[in-house]
PDB file of N, CA and C in Angstrom:
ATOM      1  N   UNK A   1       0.845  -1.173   0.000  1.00  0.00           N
ATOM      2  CA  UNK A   1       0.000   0.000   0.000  1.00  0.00           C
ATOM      3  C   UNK A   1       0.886   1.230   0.000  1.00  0.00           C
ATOM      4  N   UNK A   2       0.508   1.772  -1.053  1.00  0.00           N
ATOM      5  CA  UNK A   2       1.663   3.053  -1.200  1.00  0.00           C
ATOM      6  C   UNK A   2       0.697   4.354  -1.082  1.00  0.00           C
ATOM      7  N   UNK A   3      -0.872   4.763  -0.740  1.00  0.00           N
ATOM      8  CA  UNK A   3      -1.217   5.201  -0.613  1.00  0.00           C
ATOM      9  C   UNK A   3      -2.055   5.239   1.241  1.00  0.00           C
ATOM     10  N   UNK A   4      -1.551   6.395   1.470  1.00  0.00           N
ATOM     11  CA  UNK A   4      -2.434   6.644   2.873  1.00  0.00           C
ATOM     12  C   UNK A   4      -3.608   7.190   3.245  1.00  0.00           C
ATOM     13  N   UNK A   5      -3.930   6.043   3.620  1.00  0.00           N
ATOM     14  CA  UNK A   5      -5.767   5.875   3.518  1.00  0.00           C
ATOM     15  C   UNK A   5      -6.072   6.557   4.988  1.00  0.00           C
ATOM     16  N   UNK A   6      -7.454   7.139   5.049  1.00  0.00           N
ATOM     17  CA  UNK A   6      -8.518   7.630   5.671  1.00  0.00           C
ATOM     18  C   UNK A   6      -8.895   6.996   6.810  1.00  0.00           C
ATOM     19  N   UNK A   7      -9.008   7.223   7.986  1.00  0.00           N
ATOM     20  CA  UNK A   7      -9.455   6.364   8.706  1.00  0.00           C
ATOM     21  C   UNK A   7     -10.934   5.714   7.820  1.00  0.00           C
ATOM     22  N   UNK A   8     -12.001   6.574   7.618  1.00  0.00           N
ATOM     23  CA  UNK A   8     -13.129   6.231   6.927  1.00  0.00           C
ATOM     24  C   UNK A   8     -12.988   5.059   5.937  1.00  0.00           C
ATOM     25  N   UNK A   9     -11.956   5.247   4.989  1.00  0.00           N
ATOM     26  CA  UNK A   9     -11.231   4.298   3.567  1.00  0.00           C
ATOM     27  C   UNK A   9     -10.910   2.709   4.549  1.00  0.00           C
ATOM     28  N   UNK A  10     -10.282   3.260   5.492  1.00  0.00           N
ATOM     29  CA  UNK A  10      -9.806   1.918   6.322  1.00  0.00           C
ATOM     30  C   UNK A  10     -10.843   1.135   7.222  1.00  0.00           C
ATOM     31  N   UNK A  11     -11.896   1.794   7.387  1.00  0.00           N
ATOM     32  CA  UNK A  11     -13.255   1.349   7.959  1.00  0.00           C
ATOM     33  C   UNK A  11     -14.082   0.633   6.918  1.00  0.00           C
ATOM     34  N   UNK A  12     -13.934   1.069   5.830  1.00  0.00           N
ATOM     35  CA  UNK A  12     -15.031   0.475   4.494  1.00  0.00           C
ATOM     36  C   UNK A  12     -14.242  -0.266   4.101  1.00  0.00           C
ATOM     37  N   UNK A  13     -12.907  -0.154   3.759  1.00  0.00           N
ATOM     38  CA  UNK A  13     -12.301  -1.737   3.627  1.00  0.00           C
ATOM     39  C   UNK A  13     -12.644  -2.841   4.379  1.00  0.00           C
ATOM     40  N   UNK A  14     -12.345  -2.635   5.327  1.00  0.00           N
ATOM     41  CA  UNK A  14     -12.437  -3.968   6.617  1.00  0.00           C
ATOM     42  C   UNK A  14     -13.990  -4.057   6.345  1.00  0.00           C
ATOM     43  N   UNK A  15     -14.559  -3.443   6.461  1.00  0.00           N
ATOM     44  CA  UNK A  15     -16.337  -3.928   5.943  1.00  0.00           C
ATOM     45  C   UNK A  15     -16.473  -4.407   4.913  1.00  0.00           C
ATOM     46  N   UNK A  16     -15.605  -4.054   3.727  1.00  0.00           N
ATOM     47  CA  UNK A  16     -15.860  -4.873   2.607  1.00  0.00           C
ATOM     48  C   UNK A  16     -14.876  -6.091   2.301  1.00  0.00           C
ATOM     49  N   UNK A  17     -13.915  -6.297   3.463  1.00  0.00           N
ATOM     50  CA  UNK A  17     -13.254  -7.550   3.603  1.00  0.00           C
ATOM     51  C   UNK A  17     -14.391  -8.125   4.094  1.00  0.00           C
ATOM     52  N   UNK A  18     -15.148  -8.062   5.289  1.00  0.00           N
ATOM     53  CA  UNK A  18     -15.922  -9.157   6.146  1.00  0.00           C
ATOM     54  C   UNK A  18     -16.995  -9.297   5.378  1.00  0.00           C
ATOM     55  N   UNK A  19     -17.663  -8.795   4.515  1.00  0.00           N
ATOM     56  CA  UNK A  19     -18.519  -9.551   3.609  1.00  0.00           C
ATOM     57  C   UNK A  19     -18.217 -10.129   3.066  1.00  0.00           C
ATOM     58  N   UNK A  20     -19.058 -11.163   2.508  1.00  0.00           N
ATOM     59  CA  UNK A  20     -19.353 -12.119   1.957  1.00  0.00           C
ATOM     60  C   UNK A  20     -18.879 -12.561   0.557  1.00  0.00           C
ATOM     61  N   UNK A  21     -20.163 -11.495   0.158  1.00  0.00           N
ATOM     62  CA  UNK A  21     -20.407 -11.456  -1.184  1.00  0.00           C
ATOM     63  C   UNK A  21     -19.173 -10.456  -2.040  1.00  0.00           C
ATOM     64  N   UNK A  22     -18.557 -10.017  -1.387  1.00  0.00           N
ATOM     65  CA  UNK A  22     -17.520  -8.409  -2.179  1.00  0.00           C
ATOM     66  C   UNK A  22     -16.525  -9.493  -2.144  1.00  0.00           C
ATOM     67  N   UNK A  23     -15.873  -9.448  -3.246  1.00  0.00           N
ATOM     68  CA  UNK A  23     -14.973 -10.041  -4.113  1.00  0.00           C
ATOM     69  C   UNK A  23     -13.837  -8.698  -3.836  1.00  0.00           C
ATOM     70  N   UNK A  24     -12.336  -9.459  -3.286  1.00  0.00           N
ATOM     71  CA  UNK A  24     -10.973  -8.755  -3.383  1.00  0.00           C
ATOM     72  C   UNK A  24     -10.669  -7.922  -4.446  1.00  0.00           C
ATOM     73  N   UNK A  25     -11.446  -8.028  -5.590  1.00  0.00           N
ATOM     74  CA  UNK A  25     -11.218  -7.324  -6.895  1.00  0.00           C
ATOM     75  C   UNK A  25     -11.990  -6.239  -6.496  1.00  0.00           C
ATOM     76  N   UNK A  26     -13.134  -6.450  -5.789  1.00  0.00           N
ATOM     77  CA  UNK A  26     -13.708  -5.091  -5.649  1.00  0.00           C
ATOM     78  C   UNK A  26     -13.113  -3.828  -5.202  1.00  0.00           C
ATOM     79  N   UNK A  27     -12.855  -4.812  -4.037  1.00  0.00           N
ATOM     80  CA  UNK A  27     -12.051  -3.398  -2.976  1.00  0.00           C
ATOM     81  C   UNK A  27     -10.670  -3.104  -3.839  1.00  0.00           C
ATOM     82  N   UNK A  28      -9.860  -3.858  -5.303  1.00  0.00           N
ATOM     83  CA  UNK A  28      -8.929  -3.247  -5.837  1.00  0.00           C
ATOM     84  C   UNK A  28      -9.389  -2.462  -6.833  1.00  0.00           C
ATOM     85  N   UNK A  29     -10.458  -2.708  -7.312  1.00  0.00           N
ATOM     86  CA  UNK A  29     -11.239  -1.881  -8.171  1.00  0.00           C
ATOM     87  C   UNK A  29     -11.615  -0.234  -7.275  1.00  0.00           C
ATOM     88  N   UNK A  30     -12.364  -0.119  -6.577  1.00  0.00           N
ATOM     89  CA  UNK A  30     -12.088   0.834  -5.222  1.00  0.00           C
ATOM     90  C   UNK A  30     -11.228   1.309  -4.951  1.00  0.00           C
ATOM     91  N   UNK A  31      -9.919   1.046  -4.451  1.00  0.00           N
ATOM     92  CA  UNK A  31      -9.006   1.199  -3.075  1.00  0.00           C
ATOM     93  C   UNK A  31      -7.556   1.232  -3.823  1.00  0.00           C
ATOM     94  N   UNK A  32      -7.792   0.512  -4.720  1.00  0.00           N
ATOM     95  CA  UNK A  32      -6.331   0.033  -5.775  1.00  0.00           C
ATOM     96  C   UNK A  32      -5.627  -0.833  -4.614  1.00  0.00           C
ATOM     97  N   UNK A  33      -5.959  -1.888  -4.035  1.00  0.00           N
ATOM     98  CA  UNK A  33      -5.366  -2.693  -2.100  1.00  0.00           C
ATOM     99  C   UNK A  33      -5.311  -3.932  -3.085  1.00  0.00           C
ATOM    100  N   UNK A  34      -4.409  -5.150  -3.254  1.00  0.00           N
ATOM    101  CA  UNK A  34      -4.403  -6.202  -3.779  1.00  0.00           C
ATOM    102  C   UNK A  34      -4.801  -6.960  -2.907  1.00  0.00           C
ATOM    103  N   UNK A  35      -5.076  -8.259  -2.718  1.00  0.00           N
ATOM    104  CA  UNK A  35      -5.497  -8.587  -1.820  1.00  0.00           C
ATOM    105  C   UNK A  35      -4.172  -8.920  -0.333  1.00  0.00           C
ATOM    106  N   UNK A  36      -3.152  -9.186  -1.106  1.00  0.00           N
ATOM    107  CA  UNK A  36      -2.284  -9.426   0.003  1.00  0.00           C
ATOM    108  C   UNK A  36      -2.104  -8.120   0.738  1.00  0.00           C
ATOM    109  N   UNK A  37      -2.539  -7.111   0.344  1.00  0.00           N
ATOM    110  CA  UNK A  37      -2.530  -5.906   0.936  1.00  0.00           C
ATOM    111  C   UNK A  37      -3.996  -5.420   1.951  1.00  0.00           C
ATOM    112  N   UNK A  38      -4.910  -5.905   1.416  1.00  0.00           N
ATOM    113  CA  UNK A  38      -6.214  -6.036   2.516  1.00  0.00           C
ATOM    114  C   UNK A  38      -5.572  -6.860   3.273  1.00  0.00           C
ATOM    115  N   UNK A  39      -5.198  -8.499   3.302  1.00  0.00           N
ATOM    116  CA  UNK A  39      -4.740  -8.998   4.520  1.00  0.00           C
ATOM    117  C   UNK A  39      -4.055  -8.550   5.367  1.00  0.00           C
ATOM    118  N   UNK A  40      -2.762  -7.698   4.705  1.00  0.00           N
ATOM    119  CA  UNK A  40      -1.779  -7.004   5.855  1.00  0.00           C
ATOM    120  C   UNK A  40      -2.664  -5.730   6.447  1.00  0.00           C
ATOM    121  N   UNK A  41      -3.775  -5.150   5.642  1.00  0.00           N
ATOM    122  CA  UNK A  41      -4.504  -4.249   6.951  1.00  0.00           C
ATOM    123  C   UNK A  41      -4.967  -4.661   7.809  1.00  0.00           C
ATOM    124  N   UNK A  42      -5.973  -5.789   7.602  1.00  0.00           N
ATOM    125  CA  UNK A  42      -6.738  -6.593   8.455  1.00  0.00           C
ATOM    126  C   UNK A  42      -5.925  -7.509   9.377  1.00  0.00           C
ATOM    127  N   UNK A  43      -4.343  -7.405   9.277  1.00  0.00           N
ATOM    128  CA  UNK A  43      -4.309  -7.917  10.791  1.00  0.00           C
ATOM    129  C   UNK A  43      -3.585  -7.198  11.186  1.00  0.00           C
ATOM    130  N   UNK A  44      -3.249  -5.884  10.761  1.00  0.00           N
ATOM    131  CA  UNK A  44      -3.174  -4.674  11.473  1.00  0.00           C
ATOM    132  C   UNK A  44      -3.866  -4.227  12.564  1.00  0.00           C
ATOM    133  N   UNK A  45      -5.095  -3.843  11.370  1.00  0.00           N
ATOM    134  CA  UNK A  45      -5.840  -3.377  12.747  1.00  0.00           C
ATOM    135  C   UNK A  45      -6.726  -4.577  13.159  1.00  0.00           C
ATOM    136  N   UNK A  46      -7.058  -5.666  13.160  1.00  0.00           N
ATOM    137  CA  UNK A  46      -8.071  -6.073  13.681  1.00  0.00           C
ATOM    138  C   UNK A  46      -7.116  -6.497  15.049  1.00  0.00           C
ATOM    139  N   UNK A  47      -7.850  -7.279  15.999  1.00  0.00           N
ATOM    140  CA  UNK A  47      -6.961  -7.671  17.118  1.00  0.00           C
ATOM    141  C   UNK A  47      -7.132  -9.227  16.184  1.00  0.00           C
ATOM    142  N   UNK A  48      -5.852 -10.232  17.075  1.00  0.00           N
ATOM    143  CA  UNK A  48      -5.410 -11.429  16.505  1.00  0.00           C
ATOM    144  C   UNK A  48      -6.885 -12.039  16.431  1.00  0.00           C
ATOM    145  N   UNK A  49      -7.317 -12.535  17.594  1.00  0.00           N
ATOM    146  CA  UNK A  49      -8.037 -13.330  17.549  1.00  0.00           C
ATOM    147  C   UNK A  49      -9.377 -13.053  16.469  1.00  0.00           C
ATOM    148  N   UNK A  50      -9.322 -11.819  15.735  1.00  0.00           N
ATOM    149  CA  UNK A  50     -10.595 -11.540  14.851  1.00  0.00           C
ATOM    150  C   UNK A  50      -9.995 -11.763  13.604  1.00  0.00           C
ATOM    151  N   UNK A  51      -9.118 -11.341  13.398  1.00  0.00           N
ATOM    152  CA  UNK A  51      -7.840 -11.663  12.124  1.00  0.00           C
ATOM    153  C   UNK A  51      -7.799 -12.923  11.588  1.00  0.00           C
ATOM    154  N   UNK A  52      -7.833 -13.888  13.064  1.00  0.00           N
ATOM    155  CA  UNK A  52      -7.279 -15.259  12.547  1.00  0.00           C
ATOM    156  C   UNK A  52      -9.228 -15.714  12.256  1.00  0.00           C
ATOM    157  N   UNK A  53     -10.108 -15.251  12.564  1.00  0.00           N
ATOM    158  CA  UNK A  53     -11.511 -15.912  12.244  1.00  0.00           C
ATOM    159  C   UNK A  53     -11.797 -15.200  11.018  1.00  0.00           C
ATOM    160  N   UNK A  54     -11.466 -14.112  10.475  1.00  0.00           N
ATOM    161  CA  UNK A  54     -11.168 -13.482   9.216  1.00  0.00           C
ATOM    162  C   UNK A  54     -10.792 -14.454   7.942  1.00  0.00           C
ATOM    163  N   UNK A  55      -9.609 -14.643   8.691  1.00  0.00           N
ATOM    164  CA  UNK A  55      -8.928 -15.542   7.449  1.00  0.00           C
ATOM    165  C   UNK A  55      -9.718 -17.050   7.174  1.00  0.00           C
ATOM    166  N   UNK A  56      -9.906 -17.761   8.316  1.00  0.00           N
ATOM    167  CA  UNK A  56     -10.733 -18.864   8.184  1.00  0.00           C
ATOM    168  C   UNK A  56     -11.843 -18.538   7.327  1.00  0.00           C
ATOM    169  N   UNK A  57     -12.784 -17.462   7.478  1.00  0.00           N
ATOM    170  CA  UNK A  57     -13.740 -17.372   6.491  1.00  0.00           C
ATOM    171  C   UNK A  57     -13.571 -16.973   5.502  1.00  0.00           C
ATOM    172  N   UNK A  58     -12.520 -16.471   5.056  1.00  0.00           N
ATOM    173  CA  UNK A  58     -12.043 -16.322   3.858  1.00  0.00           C
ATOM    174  C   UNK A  58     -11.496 -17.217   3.314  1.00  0.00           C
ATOM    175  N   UNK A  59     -10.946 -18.125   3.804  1.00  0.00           N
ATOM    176  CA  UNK A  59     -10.426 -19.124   2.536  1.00  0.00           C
ATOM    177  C   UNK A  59     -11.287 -20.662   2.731  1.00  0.00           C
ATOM    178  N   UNK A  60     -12.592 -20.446   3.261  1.00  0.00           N
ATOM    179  CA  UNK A  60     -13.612 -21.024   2.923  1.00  0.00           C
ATOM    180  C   UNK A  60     -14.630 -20.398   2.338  1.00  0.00           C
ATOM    181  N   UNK A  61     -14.767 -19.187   1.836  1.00  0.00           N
ATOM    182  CA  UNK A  61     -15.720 -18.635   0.952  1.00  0.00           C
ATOM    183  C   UNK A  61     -15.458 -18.406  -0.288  1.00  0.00           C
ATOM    184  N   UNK A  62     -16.065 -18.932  -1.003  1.00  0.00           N
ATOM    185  CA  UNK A  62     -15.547 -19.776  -2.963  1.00  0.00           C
ATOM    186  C   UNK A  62     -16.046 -17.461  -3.270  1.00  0.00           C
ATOM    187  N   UNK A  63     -16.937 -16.759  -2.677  1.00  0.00           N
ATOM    188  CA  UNK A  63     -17.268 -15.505  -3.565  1.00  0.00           C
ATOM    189  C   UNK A  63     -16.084 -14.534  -3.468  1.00  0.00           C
ATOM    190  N   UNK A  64     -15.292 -14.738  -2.276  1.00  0.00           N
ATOM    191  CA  UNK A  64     -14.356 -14.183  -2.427  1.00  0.00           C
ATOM    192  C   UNK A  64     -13.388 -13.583  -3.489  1.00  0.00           C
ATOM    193  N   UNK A  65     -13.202 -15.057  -4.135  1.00  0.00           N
ATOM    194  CA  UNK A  65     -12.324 -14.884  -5.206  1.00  0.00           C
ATOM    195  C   UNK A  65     -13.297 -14.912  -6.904  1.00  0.00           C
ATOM    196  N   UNK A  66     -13.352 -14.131  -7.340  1.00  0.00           N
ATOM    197  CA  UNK A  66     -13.950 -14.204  -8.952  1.00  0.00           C
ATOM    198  C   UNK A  66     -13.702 -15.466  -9.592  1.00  0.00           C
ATOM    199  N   UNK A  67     -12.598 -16.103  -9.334  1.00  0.00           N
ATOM    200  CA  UNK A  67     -12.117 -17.588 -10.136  1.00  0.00           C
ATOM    201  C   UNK A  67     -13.140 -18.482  -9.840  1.00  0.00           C
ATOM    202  N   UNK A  68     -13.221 -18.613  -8.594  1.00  0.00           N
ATOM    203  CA  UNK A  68     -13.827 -19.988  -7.787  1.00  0.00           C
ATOM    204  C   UNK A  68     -15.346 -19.466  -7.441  1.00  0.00           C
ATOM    205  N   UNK A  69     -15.955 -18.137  -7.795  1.00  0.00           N
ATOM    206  CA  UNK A  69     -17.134 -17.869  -7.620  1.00  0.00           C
ATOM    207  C   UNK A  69     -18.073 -18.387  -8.542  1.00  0.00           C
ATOM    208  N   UNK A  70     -19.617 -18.376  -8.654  1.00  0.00           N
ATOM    209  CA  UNK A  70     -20.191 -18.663  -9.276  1.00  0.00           C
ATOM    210  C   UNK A  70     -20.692 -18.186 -10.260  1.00  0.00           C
ATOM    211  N   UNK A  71     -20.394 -17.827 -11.818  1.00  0.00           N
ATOM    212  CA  UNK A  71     -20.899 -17.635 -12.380  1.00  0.00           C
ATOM    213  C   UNK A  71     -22.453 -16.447 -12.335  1.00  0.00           C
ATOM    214  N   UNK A  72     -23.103 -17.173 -11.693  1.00  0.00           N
ATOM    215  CA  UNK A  72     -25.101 -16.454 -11.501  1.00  0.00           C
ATOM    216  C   UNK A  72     -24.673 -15.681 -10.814  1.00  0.00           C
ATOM    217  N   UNK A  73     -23.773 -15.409  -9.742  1.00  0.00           N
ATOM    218  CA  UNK A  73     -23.514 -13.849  -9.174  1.00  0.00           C
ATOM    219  C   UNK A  73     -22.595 -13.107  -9.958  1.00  0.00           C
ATOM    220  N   UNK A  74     -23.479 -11.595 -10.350  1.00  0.00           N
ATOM    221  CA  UNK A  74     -23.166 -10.788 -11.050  1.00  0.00           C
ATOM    222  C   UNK A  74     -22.847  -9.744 -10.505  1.00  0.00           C
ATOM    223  N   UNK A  75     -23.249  -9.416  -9.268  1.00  0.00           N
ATOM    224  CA  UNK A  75     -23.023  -7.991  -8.691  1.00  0.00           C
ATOM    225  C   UNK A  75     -22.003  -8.751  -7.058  1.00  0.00           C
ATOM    226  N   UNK A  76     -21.402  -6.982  -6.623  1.00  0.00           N
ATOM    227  CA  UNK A  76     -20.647  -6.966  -5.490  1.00  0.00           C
ATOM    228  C   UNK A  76     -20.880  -6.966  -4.088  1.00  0.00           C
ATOM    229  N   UNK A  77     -21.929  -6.654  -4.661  1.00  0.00           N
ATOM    230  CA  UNK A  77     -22.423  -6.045  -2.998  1.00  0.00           C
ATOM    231  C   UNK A  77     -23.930  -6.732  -2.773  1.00  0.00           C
ATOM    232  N   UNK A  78     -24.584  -6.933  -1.807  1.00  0.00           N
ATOM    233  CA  UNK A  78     -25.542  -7.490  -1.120  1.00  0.00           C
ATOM    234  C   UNK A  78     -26.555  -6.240  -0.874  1.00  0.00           C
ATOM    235  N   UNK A  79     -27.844  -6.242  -0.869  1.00  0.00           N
ATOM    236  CA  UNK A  79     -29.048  -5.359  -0.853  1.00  0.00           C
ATOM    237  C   UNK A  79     -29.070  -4.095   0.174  1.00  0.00           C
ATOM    238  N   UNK A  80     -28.459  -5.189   1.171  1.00  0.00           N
ATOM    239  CA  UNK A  80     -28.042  -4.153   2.789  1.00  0.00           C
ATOM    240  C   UNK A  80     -26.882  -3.575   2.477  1.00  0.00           C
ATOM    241  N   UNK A  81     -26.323  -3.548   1.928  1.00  0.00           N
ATOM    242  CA  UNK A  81     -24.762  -2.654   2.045  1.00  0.00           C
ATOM    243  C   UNK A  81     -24.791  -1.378   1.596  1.00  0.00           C
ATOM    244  N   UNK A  82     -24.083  -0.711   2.593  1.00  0.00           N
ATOM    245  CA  UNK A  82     -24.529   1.070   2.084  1.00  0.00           C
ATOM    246  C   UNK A  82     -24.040   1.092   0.652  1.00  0.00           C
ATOM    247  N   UNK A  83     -24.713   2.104  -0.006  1.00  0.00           N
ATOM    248  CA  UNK A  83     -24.733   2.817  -1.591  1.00  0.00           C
ATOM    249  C   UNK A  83     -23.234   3.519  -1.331  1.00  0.00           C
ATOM    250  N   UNK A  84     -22.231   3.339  -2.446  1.00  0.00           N
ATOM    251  CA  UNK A  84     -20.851   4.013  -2.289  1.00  0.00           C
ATOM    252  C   UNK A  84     -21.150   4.997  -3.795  1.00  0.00           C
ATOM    253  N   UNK A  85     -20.293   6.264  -3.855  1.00  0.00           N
ATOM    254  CA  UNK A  85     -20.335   6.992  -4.560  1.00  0.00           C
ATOM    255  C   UNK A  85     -18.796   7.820  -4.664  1.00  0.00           C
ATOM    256  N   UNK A  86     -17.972   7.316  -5.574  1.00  0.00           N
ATOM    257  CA  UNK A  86     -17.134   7.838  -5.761  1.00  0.00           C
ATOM    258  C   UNK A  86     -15.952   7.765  -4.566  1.00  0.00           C
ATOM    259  N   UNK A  87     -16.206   6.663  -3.888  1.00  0.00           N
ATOM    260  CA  UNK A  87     -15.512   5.944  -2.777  1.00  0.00           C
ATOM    261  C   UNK A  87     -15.784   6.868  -1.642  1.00  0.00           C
ATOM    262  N   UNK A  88     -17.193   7.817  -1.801  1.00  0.00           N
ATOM    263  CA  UNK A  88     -16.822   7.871  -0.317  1.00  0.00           C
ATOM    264  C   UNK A  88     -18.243   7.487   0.356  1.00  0.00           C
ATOM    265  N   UNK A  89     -18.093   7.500   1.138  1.00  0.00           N
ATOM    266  CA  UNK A  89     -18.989   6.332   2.171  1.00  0.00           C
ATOM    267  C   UNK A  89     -20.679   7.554   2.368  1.00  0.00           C
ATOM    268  N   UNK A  90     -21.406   6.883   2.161  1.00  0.00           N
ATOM    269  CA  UNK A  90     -22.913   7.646   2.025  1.00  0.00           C
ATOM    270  C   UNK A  90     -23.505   7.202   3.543  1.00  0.00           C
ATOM    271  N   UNK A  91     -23.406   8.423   4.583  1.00  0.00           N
ATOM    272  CA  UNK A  91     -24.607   8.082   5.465  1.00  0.00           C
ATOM    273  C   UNK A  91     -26.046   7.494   5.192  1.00  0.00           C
ATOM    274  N   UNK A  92     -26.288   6.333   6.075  1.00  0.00           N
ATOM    275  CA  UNK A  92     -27.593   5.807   6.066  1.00  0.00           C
ATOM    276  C   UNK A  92     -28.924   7.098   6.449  1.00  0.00           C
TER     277      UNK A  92
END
C-alpha cells in the first residue's frame, strides 16, 4: 500500500473484507489494495483473535475470489450494504 488511507477508507475496507459477497477485486477496483494488501490491513488493525476468524472465512468462501465464484452472481455487494459513490462512504 503506497497510498495513505482515511481512517473512513480503512473502515469500508475492513467492511468490505468481512462480507461475503464483495470479491478482493472489488475493494482493488475501489481502493487500488491487492489482496495481500487487505490482509496485511486486516491484521493490522483487527486484534489477533478476529484476524485469525477473518482468514478462516475467507479461505472457505468460494465468492471471495472471482475464479472460484459462481458464475449467476453478477453484482458486489448485497441489498443491505450502504450505496458508495465515488468511494466515499454515504450516510444511512
Amino acid at each position: 500500500m503506497t497510498t495513505q488511507l482515511t481512517p473512513e477508507e480503512i473502515d469500508r475496507i475492513i467492511e468490505m473484507a468481512w462480507e461475503d459477497r464483495t470479491p478482493f477485486d472489488a475493494i482493488f477496483n475501489q481502493f487500488g489494495i491487492r489482496e495481500d494488501g487487505v490482509k496485511s490491513l486486516m491484521k493490522k488493525e483487527l486484534k489477533f483473535s478476529s484476524y485469525r476468524l477473518w482468514r478462516e472465512r475467507v479461505e472457505k468462501c468460494s465468492t471471495k475470489h472471482l475464479q472460484k465464484r459462481n458464475p449467476e452472481i453478477t453484482r458486489f455487494k448485497c441489498n443491505l450494504q450502504r450505496t458508495i459513490s465515488g468511494n466515499k462512504i454515504s450516510k444511512r
